[in-house]
N, C-alpha and C. Protein backbone atom coordinates (compact mmCIF):
# COMPACT_ATOMS: atom_id res chain seq x y z
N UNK A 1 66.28 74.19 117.23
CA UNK A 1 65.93 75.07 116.14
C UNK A 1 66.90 74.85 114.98
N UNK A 2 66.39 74.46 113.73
CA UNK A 2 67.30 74.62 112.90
C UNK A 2 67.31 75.72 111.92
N UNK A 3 68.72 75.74 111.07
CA UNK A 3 68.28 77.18 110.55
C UNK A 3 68.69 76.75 108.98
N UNK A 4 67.70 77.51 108.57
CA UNK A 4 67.68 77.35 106.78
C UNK A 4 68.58 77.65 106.16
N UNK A 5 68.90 77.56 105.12
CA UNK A 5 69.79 78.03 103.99
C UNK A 5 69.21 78.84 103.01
N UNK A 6 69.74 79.86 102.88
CA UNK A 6 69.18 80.54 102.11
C UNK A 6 68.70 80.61 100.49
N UNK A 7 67.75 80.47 99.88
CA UNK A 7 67.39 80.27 99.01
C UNK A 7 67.92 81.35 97.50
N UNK A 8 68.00 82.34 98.11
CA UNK A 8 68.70 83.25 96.72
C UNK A 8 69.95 84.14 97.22
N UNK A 9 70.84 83.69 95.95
CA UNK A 9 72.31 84.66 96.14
C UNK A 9 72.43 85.99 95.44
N UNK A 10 73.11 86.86 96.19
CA UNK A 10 73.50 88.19 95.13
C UNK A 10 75.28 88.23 95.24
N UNK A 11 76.02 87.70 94.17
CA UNK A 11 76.77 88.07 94.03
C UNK A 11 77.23 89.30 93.08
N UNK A 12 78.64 89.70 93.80
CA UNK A 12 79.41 90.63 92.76
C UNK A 12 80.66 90.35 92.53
N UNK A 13 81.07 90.43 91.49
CA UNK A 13 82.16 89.83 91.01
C UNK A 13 82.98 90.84 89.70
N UNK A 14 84.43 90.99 90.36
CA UNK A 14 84.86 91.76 89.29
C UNK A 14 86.60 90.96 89.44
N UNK A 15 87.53 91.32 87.97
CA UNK A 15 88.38 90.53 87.94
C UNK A 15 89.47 91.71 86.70
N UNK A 16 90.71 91.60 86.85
CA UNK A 16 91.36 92.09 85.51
C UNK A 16 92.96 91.46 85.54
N UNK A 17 93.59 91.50 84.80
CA UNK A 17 95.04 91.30 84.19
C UNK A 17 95.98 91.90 85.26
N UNK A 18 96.79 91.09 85.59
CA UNK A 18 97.98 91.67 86.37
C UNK A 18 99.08 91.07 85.53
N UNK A 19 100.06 92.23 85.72
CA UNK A 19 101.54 92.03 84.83
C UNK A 19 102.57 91.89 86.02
N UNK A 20 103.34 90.50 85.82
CA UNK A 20 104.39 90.79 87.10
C UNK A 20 105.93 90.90 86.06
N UNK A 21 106.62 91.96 87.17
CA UNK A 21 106.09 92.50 88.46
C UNK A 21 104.99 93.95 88.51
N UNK A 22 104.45 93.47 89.57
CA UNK A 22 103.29 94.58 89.84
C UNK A 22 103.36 96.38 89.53
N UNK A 23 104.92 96.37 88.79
CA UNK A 23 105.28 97.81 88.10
C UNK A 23 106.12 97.88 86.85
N UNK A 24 106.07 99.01 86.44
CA UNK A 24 106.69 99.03 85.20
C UNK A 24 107.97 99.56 84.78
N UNK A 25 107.69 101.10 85.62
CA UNK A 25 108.78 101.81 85.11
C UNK A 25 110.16 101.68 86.23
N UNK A 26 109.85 102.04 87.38
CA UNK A 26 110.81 102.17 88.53
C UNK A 26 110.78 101.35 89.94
N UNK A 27 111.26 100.73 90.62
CA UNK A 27 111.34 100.68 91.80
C UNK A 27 112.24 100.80 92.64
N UNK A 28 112.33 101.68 93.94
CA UNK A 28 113.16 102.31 94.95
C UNK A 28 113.01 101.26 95.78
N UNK A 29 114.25 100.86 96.58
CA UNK A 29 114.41 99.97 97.36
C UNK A 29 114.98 100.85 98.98
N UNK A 30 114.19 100.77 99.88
CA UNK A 30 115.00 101.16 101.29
C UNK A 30 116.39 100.37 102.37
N UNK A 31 117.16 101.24 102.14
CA UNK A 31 118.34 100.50 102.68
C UNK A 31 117.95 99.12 103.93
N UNK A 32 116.85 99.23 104.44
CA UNK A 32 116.83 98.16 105.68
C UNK A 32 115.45 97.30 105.35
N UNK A 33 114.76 97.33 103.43
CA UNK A 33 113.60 96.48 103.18
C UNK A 33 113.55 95.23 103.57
N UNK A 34 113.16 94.71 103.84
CA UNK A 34 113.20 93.17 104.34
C UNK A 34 113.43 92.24 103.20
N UNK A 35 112.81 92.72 102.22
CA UNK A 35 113.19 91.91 101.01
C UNK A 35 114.75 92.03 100.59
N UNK A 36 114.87 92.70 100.17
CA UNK A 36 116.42 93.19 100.39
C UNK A 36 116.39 93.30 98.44
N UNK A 37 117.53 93.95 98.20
CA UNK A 37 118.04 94.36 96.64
C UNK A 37 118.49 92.64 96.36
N UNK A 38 119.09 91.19 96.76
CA UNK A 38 119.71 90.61 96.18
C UNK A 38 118.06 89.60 95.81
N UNK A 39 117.38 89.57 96.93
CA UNK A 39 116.25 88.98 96.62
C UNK A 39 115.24 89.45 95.50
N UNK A 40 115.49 90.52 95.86
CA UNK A 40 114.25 91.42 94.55
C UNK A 40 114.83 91.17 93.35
N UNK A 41 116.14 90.84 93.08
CA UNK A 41 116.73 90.84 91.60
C UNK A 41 116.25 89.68 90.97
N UNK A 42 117.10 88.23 92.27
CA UNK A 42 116.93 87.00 91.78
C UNK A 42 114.76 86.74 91.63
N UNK A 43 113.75 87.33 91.92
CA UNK A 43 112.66 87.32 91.69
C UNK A 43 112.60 87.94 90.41
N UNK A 44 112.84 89.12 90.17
CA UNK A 44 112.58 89.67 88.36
C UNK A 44 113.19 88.76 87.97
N UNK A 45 114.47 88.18 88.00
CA UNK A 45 115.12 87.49 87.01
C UNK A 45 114.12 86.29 86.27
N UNK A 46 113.45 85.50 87.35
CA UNK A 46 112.66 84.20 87.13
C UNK A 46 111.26 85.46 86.99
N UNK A 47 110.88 86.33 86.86
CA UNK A 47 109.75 86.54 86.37
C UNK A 47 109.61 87.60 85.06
N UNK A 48 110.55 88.11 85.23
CA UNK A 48 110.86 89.08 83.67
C UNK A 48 112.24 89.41 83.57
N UNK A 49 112.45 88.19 83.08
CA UNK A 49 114.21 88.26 82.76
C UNK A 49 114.92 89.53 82.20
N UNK A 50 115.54 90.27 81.89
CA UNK A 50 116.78 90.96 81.63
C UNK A 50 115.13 91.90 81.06
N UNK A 51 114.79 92.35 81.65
CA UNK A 51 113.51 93.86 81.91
C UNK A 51 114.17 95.04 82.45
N UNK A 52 114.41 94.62 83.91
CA UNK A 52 115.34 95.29 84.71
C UNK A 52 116.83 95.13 84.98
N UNK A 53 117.29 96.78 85.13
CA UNK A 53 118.64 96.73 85.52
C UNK A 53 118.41 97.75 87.19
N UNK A 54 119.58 96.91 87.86
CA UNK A 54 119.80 97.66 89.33
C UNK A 54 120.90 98.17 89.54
N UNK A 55 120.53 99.34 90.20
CA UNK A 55 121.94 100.32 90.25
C UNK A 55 121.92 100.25 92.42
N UNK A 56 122.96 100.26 92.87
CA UNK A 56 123.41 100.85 94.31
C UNK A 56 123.21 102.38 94.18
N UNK A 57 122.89 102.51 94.91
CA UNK A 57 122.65 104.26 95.02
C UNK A 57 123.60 104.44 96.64
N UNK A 58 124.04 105.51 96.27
CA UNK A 58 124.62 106.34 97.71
C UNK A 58 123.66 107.46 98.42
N UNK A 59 123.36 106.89 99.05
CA UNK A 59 122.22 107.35 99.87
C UNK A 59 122.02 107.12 101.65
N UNK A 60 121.29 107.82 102.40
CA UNK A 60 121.17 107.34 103.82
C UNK A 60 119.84 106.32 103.82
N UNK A 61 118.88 106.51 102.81
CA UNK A 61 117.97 106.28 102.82
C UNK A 61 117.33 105.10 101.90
N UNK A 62 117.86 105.07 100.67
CA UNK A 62 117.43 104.38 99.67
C UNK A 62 118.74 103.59 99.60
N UNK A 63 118.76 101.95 99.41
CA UNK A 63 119.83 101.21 98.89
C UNK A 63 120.10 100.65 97.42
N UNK A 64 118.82 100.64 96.93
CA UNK A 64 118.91 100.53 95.32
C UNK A 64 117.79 100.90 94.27
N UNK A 65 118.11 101.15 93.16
CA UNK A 65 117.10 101.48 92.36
C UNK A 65 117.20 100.26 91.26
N UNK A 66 115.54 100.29 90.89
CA UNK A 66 115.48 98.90 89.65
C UNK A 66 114.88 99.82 88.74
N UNK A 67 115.45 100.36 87.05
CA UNK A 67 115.09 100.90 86.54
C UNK A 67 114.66 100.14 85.35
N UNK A 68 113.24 100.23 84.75
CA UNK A 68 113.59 99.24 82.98
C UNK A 68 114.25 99.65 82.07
N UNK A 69 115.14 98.84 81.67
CA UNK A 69 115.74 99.27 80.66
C UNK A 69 114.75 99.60 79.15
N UNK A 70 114.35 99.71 79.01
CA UNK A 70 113.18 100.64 78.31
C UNK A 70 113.98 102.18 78.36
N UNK A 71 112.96 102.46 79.59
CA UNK A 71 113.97 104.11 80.00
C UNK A 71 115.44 104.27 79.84
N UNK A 72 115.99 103.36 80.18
CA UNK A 72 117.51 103.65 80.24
C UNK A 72 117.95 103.76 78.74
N UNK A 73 117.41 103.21 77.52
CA UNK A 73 117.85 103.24 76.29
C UNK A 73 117.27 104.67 76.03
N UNK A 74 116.69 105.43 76.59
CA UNK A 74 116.26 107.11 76.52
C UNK A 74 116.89 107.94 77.27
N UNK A 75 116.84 107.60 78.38
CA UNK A 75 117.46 108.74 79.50
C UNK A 75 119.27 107.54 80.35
N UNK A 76 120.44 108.50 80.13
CA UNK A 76 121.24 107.85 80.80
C UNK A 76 120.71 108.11 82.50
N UNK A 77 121.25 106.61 83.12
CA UNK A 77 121.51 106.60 84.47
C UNK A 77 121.09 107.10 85.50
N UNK A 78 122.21 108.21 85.43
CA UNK A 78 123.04 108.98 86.64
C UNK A 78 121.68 110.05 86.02
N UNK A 79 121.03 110.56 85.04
CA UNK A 79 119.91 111.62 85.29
C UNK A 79 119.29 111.15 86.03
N UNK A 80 118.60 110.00 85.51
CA UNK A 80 117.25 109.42 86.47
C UNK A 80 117.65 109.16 87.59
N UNK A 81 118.24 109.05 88.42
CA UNK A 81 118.96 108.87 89.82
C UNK A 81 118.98 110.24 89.94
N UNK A 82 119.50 111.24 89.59
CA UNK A 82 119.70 112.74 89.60
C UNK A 82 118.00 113.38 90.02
N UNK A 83 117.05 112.93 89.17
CA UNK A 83 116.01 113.20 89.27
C UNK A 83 115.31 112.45 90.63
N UNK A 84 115.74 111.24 90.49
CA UNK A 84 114.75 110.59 91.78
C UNK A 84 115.62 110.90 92.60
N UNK A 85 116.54 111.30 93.52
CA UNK A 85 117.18 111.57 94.40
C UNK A 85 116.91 113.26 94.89
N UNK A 86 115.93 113.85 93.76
CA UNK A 86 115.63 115.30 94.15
C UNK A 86 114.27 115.34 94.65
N UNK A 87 113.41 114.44 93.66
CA UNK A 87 111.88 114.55 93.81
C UNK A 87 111.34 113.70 94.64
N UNK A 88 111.99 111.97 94.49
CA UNK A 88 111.36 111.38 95.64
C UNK A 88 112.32 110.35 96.68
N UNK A 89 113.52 110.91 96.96
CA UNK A 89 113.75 109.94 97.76
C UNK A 89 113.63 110.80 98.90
N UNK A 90 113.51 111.88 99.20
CA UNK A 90 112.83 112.99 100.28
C UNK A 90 112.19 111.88 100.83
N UNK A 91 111.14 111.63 100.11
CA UNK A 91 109.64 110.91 100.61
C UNK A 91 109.75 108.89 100.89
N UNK A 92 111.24 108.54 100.96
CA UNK A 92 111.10 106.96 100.94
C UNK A 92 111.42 107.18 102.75
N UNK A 93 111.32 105.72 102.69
CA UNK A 93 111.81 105.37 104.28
C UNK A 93 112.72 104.40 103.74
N UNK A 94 113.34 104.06 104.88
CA UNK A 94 114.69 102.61 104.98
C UNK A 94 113.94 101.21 104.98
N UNK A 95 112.32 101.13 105.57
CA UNK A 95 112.38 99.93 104.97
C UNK A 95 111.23 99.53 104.28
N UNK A 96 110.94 100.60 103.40
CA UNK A 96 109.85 100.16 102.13
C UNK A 96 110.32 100.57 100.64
N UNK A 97 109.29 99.73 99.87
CA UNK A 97 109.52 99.62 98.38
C UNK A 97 108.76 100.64 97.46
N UNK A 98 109.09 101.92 96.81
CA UNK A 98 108.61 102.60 96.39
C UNK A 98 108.47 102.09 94.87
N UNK A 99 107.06 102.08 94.16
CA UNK A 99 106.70 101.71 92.63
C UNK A 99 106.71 103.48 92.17
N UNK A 100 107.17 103.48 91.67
CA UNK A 100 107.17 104.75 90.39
C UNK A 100 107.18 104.94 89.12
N UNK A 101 105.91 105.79 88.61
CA UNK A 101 105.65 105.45 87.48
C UNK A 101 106.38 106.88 86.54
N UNK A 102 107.49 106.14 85.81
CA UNK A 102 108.28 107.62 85.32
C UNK A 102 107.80 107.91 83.96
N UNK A 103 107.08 108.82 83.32
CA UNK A 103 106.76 109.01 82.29
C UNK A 103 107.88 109.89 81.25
N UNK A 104 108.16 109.36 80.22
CA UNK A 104 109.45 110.01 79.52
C UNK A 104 109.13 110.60 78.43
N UNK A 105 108.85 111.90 77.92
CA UNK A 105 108.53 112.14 76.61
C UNK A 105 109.86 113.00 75.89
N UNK A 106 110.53 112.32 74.46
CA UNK A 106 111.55 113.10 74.09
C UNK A 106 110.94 113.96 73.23
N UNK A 107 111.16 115.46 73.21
CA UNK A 107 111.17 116.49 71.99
C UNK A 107 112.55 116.74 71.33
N UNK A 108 112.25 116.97 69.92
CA UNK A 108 113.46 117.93 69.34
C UNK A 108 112.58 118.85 68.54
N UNK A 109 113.64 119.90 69.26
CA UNK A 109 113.21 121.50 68.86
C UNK A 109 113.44 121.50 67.00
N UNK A 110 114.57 121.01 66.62
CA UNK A 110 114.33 121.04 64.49
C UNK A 110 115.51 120.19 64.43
N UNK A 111 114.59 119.80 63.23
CA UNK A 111 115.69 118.54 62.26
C UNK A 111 115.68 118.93 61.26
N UNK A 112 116.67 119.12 60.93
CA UNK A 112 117.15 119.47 59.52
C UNK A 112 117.99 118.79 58.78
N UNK A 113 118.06 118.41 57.30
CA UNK A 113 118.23 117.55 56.73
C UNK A 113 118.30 117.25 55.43
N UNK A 114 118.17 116.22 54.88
CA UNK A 114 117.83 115.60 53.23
C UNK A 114 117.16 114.68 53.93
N UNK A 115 115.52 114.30 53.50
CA UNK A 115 115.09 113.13 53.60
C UNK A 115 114.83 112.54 52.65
């Protein structure tokens, strides 16, 4: 018995833009990731050079944070560590990579002046 080939296709097909690396604002590193903090650096470096800066964190849980310097020219440091060390390193494990998307909006209450 032989068997035919089928005469009509239905495909579906969908496609979009990826930016590496696969995040923007933050990534949490777990003290025991397999990738590890020295590997993850030397990879941004050859894929979006001086984007990111990495800080050591003192932690049981988390071994480093990769923040863009974007944010960091808005918010110092030690807040955003202050902040992710309240809201989500609760929620990391030791050996996965948390993407976080930190949204920053600055207000000032009055400016006053000569313009």
């Amino acid at each position: 018995m032989k068997i035919q080939k089928p005469t009509k296709y239905t495909i579906s097909l969908s496609f979009e833009e990826i930016r590496l690396p696969p995040f923007e604002d933050i990534l949490i590193i777990g003290k025991k990731c397999p990738h590890g903090k020295i590997g993850l650096s030397r990879s941004f470096e050859l894929l979006v050079p001086n984007e990111f800066e990495v800080f050591e964190v003192n932690d049981s849980i988390v071994g480093a944070v990769f923040i863009n310097r974007r944010i960091l020219k808005k918010l110092d440091k030690d807040k955003i560590v202050e902040v992710l060390k309240e809201k989500v390193f609760p929620f990391s494990s030791e050996s996965e990579i948390l993407k976080v998307d930190f949204k920053l909006k600055l207000f000032y209450e009055s400016i006053e002046g000569k313009f």
